[in-house]
Structure formats: C-alpha cells, structure tokens
C-alpha atoms as a PDB file:
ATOM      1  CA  UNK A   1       1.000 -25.003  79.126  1.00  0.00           C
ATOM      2  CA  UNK A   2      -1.142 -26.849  76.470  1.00  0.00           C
ATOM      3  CA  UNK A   3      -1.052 -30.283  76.336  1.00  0.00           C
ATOM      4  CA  UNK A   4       0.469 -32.285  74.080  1.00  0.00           C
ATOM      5  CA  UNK A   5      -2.165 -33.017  71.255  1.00  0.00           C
ATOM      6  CA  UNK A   6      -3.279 -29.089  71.183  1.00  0.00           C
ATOM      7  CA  UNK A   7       0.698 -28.482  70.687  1.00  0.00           C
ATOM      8  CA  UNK A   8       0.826 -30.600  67.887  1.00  0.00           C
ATOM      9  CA  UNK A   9      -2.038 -29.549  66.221  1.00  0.00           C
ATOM     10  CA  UNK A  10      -1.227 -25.462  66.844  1.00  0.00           C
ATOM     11  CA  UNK A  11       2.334 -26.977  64.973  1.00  0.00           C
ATOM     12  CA  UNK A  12       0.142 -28.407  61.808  1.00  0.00           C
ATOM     13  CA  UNK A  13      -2.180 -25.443  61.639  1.00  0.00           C
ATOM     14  CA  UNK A  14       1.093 -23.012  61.475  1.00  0.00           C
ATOM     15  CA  UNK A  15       2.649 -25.348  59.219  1.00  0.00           C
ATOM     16  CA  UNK A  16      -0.390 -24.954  56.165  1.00  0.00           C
ATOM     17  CA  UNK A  17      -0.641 -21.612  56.429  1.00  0.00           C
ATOM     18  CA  UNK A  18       3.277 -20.872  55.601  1.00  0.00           C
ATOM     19  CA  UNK A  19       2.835 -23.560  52.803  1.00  0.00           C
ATOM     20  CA  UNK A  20       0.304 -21.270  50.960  1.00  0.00           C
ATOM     21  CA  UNK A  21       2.934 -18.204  50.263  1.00  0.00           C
ATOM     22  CA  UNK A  22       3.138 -15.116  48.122  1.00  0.00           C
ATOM     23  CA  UNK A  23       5.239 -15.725  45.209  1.00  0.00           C
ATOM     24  CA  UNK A  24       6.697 -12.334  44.250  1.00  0.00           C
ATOM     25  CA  UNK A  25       6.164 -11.153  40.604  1.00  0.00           C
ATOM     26  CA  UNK A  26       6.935  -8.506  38.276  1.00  0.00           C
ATOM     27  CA  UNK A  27       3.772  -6.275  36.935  1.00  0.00           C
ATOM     28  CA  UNK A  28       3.123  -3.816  34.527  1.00  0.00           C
ATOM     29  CA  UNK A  29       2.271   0.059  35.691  1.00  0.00           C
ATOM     30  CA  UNK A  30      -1.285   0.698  36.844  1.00  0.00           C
ATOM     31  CA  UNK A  31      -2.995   1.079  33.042  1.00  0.00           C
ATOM     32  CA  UNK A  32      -4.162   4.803  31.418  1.00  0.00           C
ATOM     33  CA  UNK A  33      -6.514   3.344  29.218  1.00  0.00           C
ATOM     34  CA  UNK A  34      -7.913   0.253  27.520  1.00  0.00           C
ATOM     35  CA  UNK A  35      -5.713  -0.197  24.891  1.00  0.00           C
ATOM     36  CA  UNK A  36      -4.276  -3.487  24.289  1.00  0.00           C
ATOM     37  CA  UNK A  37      -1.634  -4.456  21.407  1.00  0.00           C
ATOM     38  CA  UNK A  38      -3.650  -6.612  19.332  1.00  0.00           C
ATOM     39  CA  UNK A  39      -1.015  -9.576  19.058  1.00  0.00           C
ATOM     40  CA  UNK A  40      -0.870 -12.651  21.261  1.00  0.00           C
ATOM     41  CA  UNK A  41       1.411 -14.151  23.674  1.00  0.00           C
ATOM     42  CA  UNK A  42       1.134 -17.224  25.602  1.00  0.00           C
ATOM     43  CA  UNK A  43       2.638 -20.459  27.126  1.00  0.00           C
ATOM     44  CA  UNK A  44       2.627 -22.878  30.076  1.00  0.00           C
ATOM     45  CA  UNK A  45       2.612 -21.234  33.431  1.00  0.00           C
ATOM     46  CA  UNK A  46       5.929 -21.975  35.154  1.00  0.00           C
ATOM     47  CA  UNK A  47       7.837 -21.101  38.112  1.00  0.00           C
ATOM     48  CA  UNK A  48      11.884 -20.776  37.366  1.00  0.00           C
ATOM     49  CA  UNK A  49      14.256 -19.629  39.470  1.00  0.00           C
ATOM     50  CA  UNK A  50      15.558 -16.555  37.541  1.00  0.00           C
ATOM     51  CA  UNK A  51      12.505 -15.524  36.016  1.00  0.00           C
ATOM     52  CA  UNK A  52       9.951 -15.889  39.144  1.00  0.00           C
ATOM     53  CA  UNK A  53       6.553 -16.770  37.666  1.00  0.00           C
ATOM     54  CA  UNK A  54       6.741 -16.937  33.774  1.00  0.00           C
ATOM     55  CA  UNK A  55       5.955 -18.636  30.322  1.00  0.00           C
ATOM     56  CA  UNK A  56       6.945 -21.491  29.563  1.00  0.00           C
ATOM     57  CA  UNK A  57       7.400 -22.191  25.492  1.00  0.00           C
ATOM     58  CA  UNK A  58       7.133 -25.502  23.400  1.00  0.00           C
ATOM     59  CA  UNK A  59      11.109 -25.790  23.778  1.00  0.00           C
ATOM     60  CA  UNK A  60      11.160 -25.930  27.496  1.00  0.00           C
ATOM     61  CA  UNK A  61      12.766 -22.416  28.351  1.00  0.00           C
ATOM     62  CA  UNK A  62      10.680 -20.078  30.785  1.00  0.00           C
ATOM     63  CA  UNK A  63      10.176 -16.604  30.129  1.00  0.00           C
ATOM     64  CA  UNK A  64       9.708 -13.407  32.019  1.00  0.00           C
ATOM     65  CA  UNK A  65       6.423 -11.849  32.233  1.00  0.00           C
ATOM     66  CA  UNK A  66       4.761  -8.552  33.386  1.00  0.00           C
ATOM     67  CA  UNK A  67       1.965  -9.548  34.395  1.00  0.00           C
ATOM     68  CA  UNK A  68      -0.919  -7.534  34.580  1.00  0.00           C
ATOM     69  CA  UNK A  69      -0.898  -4.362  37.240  1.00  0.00           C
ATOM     70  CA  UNK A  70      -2.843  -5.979  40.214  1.00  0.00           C
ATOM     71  CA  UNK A  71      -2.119  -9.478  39.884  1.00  0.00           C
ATOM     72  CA  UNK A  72      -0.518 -11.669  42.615  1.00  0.00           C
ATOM     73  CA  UNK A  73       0.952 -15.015  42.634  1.00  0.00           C
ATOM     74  CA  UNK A  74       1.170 -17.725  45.679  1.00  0.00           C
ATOM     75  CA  UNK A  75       2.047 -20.851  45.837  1.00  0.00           C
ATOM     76  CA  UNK A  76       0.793 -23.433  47.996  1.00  0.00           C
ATOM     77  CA  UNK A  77       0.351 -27.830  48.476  1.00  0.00           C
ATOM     78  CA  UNK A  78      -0.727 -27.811  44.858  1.00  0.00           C
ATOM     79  CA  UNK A  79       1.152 -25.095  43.028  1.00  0.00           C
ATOM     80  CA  UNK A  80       1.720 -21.733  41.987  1.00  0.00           C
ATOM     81  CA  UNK A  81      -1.750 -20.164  41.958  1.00  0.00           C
ATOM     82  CA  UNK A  82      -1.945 -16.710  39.363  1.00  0.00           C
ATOM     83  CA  UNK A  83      -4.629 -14.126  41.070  1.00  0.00           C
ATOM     84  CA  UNK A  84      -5.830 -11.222  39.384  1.00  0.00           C
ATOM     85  CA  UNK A  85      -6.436  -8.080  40.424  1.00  0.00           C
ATOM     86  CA  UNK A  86      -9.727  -8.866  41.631  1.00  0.00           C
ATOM     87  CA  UNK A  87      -8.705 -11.621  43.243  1.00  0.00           C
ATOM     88  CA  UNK A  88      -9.732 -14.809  41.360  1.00  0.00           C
ATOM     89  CA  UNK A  89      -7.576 -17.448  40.001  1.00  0.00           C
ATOM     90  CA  UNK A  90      -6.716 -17.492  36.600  1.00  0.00           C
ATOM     91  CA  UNK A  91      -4.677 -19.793  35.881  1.00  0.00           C
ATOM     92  CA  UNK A  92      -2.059 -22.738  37.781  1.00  0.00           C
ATOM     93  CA  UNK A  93       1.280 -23.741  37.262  1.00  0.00           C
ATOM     94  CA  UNK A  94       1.242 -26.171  34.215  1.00  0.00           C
ATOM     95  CA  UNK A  95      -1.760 -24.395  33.170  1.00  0.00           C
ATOM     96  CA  UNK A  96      -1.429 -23.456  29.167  1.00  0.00           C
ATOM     97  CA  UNK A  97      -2.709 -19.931  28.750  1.00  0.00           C
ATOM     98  CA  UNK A  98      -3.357 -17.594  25.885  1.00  0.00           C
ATOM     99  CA  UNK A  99      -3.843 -13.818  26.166  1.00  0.00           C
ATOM    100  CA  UNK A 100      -3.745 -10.382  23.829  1.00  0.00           C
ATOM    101  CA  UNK A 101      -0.482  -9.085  24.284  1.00  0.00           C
ATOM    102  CA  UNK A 102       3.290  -9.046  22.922  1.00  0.00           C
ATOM    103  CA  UNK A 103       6.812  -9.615  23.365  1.00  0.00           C
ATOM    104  CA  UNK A 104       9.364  -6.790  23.949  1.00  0.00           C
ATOM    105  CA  UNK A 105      13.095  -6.921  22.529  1.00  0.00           C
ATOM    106  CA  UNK A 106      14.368  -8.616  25.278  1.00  0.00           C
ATOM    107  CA  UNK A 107      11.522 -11.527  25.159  1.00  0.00           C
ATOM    108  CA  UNK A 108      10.087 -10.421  28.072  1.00  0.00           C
ATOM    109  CA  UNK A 109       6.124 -10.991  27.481  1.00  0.00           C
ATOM    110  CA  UNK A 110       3.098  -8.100  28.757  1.00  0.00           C
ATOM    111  CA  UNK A 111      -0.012  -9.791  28.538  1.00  0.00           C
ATOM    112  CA  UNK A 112      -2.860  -7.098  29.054  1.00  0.00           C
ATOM    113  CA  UNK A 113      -5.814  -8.834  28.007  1.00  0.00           C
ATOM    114  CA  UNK A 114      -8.144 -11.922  29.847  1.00  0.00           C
ATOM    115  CA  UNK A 115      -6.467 -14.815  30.425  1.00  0.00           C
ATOM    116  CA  UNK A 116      -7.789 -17.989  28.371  1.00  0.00           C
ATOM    117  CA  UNK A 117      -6.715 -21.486  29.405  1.00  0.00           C
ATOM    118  CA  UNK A 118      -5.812 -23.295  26.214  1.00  0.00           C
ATOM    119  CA  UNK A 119      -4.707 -26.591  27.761  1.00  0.00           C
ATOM    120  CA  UNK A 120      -5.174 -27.207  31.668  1.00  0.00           C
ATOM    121  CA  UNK A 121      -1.907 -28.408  33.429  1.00  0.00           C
ATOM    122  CA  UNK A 122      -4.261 -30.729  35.878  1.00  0.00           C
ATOM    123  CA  UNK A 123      -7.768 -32.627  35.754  1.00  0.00           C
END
C-alpha cells in the first residue's frame, strides 16, 4: 500500500486530468472541395446546455453550430477550448470570432472558413 502523501497526490493527478474533458460537438461532413459560401457568420464562443458549443449573438441567445469536419472541443480549469482539425486552438469560450460562412433556415450557423478572433474573451 502507498503511503499516505503518494495517495493523495495519485488523487490530484486523476483529478486534472478528468477536469480537461471532451466536449461533444456537432460537425459538418468531411468537405469535397474548397468551396466556401462567401457570407459571414460569427459571435462569442459559448457553451449552452441545448446547443453544446455554439455562437453566442449581441442579444445573449446561443446558437448551434457545425463546426468544421475535424474539429474538437474540451473543456478544462479555464474553459471550453475549440481545436481544429489539426489540432491547434482556435478560439476559447468568450472568445469573439468571425469566419466565411452562413446561416441555414433553422439558424443553425456552418462556418467553413479560418477562424479570426475579433474580440478575445480573456487577456
């Protein structure tokens, strides 16, 4: 049996890694081409309840996304992190983004083109 400190610290180390989850997210198919719509969609990066990982508009309600195919979300001590397909972080919850794309019928945004940061949520 390990003593008591190596316990506790075994207890810690477990603890941060479940903090830094995978967020489940909705993506579009694996692309055909290049194309991209030429419009724009954007808002803050938020994490709601019924929508998973959306957009956030100026009045406050979160939208659904489909996200790029390939990207990932987690969330860990400081927020939801948004990974794309290669792996880097793009942007963080609070993070105001901008990126080609559109808005379907339903509101539901596809971005499909880099994601900018307009307006980071932190310093």
């Amino acid at each position: 049996m390990l003593p008591i400190k190596e316990r506790v610290l075994g207890v810690a180390l477990t603890a941060v890694v479940v903090m830094g989850c995978a967020l489940p997210i909705e993506t579009q198919p694996r692309p055909e081409g290049e194309e991209c719509r030429l419009a724009r969609v954007g808002g803050t990066v938020a994490l709601d309840r019924n929508v998973g990982v959306g957009l956030r508009d100026r009045n406050g309600e979160t939208h659904r996304v489909l996200w790029p195919f390939g990207f990932t979300a987690y969330r860990d001590f400081e927020g939801v992190k948004l990974v794309d397909g290669d792996g880097r972080i793009v942007a963080r919850e609070g993070d105001e983004i901008a990126t080609a794309g559109f808005r379907d019928d339903d509101g539901v945004a596809h971005p499909c083109g880099p994601i900018e940061i307009v307006q980071p949520g932190r310093p």
